[in-house]
PDB file of N, CA and C in Angstrom:
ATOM      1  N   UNK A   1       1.360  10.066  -2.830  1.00  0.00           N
ATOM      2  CA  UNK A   1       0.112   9.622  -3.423  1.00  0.00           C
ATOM      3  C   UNK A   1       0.307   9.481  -4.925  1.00  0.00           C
ATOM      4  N   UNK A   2      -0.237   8.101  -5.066  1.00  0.00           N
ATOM      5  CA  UNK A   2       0.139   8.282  -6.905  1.00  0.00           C
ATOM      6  C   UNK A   2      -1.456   9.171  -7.837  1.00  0.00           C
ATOM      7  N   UNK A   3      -1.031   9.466  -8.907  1.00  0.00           N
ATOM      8  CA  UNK A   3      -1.696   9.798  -9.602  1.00  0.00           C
ATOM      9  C   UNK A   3      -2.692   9.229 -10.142  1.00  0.00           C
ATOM     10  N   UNK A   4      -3.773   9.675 -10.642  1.00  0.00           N
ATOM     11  CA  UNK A   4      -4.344   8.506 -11.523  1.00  0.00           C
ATOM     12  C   UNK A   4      -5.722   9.801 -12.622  1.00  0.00           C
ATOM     13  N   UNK A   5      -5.330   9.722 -13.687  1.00  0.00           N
ATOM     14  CA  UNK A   5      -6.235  10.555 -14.248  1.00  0.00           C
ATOM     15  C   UNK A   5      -7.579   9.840 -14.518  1.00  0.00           C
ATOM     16  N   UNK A   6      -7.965   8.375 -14.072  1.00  0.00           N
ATOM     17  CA  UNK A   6      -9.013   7.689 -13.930  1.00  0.00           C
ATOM     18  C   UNK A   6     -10.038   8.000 -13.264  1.00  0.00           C
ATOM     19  N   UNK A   7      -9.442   9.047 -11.998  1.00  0.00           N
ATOM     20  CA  UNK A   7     -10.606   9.167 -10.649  1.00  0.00           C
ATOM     21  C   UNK A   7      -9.696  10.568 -10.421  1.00  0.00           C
ATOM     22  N   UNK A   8     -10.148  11.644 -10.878  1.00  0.00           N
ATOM     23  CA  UNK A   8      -9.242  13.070  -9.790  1.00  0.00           C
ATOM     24  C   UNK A   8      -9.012  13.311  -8.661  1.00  0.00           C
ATOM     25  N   UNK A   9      -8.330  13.847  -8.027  1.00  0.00           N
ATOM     26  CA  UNK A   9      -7.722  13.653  -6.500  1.00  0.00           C
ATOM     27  C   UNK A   9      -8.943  14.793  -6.352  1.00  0.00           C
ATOM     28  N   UNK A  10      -8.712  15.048  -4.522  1.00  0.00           N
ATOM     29  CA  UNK A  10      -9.537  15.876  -3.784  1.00  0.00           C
ATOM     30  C   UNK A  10      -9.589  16.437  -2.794  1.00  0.00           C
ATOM     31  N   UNK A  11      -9.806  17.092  -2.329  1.00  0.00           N
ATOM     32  CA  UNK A  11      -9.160  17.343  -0.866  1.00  0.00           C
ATOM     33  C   UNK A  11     -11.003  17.603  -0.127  1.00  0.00           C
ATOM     34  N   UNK A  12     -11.321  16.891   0.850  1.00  0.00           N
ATOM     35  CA  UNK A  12     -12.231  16.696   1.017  1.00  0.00           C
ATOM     36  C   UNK A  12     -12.178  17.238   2.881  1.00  0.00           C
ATOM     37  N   UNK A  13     -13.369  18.239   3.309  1.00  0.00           N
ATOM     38  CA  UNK A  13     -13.067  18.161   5.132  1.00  0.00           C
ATOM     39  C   UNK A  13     -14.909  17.956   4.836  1.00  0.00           C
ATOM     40  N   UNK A  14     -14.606  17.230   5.408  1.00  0.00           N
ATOM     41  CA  UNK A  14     -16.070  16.718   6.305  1.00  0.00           C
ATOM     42  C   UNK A  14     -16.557  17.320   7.553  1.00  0.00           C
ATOM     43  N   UNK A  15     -17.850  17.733   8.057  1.00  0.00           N
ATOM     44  CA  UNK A  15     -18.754  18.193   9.001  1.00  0.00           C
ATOM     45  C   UNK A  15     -18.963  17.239   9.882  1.00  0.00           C
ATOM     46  N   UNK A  16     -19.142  16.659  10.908  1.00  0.00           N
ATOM     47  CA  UNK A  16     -19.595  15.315  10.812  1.00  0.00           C
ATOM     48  C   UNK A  16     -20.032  16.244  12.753  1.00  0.00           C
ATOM     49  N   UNK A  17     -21.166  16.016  13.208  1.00  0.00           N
ATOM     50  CA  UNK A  17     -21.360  16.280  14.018  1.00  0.00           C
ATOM     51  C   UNK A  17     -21.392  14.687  15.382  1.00  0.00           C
ATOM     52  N   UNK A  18     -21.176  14.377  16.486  1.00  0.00           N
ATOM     53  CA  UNK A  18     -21.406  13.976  17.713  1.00  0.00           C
ATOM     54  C   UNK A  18     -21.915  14.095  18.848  1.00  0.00           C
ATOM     55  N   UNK A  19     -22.483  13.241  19.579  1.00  0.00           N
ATOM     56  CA  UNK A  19     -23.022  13.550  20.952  1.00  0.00           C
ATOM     57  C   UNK A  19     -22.011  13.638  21.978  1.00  0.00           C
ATOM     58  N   UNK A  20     -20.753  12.671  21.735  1.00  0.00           N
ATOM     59  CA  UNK A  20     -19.725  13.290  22.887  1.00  0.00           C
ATOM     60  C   UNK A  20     -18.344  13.257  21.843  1.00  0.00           C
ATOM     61  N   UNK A  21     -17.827  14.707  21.808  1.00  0.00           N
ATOM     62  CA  UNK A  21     -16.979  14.765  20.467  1.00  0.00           C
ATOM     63  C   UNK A  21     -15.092  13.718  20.993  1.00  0.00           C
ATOM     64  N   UNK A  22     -15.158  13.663  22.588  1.00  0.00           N
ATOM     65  CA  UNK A  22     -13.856  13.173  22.687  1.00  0.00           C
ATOM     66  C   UNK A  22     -14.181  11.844  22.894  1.00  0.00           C
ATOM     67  N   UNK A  23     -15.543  11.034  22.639  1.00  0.00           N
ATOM     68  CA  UNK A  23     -15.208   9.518  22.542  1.00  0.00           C
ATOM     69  C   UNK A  23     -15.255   9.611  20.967  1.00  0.00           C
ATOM     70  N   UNK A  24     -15.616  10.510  20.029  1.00  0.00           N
ATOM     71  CA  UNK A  24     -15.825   9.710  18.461  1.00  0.00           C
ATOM     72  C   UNK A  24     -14.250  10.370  18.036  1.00  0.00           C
ATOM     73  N   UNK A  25     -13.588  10.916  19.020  1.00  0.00           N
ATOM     74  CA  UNK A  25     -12.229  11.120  18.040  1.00  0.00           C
ATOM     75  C   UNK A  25     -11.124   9.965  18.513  1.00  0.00           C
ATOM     76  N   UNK A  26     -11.832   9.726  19.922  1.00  0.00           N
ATOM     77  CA  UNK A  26     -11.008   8.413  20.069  1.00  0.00           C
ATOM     78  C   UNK A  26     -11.004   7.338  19.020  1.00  0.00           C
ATOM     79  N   UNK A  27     -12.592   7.721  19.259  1.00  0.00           N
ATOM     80  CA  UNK A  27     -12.710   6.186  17.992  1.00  0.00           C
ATOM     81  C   UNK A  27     -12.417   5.969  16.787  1.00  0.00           C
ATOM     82  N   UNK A  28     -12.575   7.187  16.245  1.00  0.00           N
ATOM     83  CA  UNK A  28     -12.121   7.838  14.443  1.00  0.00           C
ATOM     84  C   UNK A  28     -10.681   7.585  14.773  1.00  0.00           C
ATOM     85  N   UNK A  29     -10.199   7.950  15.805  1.00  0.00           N
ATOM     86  CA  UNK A  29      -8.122   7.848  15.734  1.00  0.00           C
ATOM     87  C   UNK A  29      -7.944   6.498  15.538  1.00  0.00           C
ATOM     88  N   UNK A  30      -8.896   5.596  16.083  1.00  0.00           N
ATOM     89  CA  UNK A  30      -8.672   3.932  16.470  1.00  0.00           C
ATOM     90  C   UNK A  30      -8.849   3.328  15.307  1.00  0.00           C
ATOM     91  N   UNK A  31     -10.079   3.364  14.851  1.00  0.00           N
ATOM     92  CA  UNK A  31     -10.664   2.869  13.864  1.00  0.00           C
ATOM     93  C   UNK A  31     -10.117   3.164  12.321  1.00  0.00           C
ATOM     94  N   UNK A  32      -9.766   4.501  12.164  1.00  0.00           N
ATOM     95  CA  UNK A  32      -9.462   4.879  10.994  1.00  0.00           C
ATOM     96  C   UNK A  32      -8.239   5.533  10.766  1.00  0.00           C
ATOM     97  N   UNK A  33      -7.479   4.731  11.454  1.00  0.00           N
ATOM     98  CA  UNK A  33      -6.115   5.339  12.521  1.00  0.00           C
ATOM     99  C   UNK A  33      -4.902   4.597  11.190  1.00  0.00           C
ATOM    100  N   UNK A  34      -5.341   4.295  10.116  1.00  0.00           N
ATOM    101  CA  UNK A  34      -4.303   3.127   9.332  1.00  0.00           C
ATOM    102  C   UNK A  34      -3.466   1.725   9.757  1.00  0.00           C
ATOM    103  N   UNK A  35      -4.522   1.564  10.806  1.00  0.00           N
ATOM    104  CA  UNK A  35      -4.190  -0.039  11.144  1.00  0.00           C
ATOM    105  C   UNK A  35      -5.040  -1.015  10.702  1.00  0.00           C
ATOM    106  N   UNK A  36      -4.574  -2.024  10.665  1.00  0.00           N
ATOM    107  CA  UNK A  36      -5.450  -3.012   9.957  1.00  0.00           C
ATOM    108  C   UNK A  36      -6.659  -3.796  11.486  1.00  0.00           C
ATOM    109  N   UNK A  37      -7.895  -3.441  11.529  1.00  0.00           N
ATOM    110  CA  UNK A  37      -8.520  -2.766  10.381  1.00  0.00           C
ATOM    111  C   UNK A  37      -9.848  -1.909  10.806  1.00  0.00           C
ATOM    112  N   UNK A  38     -10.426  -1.283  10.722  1.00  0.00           N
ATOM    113  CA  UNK A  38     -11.840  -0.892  11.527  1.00  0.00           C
ATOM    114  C   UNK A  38     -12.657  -1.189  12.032  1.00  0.00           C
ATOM    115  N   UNK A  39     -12.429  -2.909  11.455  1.00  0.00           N
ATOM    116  CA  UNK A  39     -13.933  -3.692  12.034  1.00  0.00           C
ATOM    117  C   UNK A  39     -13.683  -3.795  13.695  1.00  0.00           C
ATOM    118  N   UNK A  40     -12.099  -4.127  13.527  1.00  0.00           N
ATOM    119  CA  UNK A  40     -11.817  -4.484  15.289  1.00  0.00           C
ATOM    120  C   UNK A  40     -12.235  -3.797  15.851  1.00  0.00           C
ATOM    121  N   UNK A  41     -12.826  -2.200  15.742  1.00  0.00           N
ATOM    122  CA  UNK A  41     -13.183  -1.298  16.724  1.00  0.00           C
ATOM    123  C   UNK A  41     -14.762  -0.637  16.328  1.00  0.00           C
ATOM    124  N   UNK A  42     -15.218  -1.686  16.138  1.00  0.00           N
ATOM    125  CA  UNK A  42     -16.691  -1.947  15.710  1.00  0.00           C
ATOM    126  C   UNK A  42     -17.711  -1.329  14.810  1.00  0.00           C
ATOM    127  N   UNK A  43     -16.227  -0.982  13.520  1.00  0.00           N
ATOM    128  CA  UNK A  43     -17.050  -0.159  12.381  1.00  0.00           C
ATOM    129  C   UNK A  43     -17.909  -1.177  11.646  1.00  0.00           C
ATOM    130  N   UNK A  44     -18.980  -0.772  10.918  1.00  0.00           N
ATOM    131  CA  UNK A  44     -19.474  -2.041   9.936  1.00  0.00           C
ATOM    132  C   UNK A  44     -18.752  -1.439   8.808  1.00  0.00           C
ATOM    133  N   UNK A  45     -18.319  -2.598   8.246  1.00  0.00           N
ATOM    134  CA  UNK A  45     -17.651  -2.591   7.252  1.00  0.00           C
ATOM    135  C   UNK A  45     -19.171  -2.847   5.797  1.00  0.00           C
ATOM    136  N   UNK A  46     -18.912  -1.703   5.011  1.00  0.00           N
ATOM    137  CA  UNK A  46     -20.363  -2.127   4.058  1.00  0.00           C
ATOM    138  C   UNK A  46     -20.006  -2.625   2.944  1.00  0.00           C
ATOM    139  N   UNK A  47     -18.426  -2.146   2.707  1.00  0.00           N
ATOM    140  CA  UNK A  47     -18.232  -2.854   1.253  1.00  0.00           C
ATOM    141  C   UNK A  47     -16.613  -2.934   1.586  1.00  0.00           C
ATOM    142  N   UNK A  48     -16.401  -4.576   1.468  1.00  0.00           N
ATOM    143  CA  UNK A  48     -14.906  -4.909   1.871  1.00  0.00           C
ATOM    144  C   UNK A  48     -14.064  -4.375   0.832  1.00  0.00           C
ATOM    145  N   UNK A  49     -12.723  -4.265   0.888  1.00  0.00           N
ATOM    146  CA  UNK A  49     -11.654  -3.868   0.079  1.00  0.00           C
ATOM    147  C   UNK A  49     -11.762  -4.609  -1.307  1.00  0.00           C
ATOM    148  N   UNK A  50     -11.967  -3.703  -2.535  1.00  0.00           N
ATOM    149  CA  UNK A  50     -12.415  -4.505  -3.532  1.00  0.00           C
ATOM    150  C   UNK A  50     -10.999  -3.366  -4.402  1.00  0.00           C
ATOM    151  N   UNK A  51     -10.372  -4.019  -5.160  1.00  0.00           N
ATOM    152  CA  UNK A  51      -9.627  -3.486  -6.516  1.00  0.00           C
ATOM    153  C   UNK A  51     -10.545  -3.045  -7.646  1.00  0.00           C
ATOM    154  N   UNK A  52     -10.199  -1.911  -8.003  1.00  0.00           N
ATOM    155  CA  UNK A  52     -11.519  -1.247  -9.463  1.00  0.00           C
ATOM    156  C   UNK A  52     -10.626  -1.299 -10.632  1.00  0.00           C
ATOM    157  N   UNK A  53     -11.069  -1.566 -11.543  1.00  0.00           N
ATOM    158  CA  UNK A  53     -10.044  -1.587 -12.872  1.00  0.00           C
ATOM    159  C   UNK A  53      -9.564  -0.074 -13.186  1.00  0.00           C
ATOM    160  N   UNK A  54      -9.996   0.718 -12.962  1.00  0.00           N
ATOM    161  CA  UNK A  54      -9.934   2.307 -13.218  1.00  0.00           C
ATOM    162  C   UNK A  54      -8.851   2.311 -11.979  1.00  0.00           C
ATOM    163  N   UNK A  55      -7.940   1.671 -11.577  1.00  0.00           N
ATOM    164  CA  UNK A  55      -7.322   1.683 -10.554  1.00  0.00           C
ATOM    165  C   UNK A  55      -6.912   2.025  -9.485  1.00  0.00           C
ATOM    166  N   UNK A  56      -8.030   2.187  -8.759  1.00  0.00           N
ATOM    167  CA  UNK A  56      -8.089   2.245  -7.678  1.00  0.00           C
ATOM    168  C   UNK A  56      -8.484   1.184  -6.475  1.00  0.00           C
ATOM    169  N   UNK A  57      -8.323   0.884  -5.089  1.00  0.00           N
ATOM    170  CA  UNK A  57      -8.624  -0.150  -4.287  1.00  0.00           C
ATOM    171  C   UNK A  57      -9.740   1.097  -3.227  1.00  0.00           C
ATOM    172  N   UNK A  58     -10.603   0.219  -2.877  1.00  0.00           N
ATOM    173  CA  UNK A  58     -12.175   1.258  -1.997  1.00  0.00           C
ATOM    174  C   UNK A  58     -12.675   0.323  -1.219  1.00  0.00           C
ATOM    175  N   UNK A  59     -12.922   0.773   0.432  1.00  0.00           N
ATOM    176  CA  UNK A  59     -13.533   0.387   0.740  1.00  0.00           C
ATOM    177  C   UNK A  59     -14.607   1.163   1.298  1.00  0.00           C
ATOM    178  N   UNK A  60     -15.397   0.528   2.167  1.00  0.00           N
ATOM    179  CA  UNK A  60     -16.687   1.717   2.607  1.00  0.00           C
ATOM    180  C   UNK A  60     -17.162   1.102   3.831  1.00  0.00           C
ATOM    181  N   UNK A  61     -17.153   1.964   5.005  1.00  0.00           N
ATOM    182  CA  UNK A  61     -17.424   1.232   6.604  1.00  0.00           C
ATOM    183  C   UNK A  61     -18.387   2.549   6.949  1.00  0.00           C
ATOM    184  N   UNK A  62     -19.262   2.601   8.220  1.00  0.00           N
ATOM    185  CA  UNK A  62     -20.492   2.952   8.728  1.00  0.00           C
ATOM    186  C   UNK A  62     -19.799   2.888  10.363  1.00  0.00           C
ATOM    187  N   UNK A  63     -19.166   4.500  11.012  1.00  0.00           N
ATOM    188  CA  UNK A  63     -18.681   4.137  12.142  1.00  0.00           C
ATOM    189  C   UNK A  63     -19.955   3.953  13.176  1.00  0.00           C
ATOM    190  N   UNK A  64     -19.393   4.519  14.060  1.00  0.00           N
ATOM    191  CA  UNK A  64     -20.687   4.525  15.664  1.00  0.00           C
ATOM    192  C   UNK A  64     -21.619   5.207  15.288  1.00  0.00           C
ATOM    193  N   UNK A  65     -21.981   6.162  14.718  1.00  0.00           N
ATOM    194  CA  UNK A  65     -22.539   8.001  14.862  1.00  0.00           C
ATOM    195  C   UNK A  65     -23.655   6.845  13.687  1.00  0.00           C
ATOM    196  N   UNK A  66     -23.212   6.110  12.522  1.00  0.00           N
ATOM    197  CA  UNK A  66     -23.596   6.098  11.835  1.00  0.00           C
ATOM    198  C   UNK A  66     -23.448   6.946  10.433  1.00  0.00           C
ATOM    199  N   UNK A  67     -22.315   7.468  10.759  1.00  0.00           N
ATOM    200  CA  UNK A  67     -21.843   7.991   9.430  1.00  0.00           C
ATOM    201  C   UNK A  67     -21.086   6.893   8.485  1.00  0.00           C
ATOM    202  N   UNK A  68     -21.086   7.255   7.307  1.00  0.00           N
ATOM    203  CA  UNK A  68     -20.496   6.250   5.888  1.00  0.00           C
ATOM    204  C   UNK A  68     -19.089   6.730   5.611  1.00  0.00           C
ATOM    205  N   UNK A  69     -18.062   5.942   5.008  1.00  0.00           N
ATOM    206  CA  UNK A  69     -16.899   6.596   5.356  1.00  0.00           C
ATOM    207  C   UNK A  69     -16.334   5.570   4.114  1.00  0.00           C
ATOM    208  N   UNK A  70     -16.129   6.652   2.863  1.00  0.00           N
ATOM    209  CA  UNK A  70     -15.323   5.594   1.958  1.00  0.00           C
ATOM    210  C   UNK A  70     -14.117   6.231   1.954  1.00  0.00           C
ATOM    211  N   UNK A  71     -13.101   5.077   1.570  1.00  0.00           N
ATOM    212  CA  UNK A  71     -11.523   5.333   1.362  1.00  0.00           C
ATOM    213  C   UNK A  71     -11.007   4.493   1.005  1.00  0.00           C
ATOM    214  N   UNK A  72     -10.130   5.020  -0.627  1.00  0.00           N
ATOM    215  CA  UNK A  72      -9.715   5.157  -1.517  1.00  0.00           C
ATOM    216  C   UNK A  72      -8.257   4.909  -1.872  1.00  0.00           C
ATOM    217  N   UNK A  73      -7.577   4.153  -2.605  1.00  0.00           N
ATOM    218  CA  UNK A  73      -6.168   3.953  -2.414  1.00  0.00           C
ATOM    219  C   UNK A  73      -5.660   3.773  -4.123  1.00  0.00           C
ATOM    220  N   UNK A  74      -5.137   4.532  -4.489  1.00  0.00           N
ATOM    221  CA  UNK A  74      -4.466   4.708  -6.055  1.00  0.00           C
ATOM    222  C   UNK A  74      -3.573   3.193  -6.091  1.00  0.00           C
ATOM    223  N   UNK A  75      -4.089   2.456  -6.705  1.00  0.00           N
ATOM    224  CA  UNK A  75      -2.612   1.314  -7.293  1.00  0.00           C
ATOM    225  C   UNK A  75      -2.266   1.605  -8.293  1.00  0.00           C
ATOM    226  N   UNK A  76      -2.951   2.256  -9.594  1.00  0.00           N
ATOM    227  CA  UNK A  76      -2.152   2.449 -10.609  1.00  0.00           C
ATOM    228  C   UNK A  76      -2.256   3.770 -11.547  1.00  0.00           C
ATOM    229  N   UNK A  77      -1.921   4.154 -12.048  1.00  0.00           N
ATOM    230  CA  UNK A  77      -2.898   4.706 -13.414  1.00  0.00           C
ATOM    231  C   UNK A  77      -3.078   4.370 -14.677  1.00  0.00           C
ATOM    232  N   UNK A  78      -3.936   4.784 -14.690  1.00  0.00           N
ATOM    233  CA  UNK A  78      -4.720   3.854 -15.630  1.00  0.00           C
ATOM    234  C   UNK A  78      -5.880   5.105 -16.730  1.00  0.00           C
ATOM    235  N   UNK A  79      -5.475   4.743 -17.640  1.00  0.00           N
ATOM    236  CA  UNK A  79      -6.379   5.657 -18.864  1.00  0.00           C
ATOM    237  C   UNK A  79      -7.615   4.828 -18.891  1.00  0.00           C
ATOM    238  N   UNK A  80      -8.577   6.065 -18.804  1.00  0.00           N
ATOM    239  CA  UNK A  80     -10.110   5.890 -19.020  1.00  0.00           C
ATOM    240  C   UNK A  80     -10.087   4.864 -19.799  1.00  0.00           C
ATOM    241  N   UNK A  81      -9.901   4.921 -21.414  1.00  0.00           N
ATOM    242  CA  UNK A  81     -10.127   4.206 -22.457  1.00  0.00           C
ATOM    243  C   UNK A  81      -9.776   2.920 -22.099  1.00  0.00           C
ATOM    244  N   UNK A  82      -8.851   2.120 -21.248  1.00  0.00           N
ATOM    245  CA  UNK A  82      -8.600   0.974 -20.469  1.00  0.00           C
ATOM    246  C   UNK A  82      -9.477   0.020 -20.222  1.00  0.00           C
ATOM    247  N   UNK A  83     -10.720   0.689 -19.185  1.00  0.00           N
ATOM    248  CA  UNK A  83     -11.605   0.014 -18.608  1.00  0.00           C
ATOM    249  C   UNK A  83     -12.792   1.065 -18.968  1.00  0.00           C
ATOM    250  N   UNK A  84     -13.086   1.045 -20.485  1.00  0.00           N
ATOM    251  CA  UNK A  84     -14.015   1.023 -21.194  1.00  0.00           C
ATOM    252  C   UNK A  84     -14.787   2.828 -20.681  1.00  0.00           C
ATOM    253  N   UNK A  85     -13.675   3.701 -20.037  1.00  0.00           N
ATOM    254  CA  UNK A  85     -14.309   5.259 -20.019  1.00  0.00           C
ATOM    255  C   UNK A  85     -13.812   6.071 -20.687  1.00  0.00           C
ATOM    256  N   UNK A  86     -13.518   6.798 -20.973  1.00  0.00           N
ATOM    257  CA  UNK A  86     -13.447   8.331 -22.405  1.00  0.00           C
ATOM    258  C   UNK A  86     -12.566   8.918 -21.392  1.00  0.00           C
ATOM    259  N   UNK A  87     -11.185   9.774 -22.132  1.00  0.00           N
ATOM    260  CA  UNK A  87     -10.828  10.835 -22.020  1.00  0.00           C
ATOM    261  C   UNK A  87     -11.579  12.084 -22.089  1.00  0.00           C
ATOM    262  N   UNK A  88     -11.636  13.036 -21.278  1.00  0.00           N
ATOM    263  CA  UNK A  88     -12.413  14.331 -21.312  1.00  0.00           C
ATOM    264  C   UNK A  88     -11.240  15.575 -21.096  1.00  0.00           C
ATOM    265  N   UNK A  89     -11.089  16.472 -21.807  1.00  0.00           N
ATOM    266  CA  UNK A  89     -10.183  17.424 -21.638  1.00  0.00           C
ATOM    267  C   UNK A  89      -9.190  17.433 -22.800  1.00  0.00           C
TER     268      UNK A  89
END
């Protein structure tokens, strides 16, 4: 994973509750499985793959359950002061 002091890394576990937990892990494995791409397995996609100058690439999809699901991909690093944000620290 590259670095980027633009956006801090995170380590994030999510709660996410279901009505039947072995079809939404099928589907979470399918869907969000790093194949191209989620829609095929009928996520809505809410905000397509967009590049951020603070360098990062994001998108944001809405699986079955109706949960929101953004993810995040470092292309560069990139100093705040770049794309017009402040160093802090």
């Amino acid at each position: 994973m590259k670095p980027n002091r633009s956006i801090p890394s995170a380590t994030v576990i999510p709660e996410l509750c279901y009505p039947d937990v072995r079809a939404a892990v099928e589907w979470l494995s399918a869907a969000f499985g790093f194949s191209e791409r989620a829609r095929a397995r009928g996520a809505r996609i809410l905000v397509e793959p967009t590049d951020f100058e603070y360098g990062e690439r994001q998108y944001a999809a809405e699986d079955l359950a109706g949960h929101q699901w953004t993810f995040s991909q470092t292309l560069a690093e990139v100093a705040p002061e770049e794309w017009g944000g402040q160093s802090v620290g």
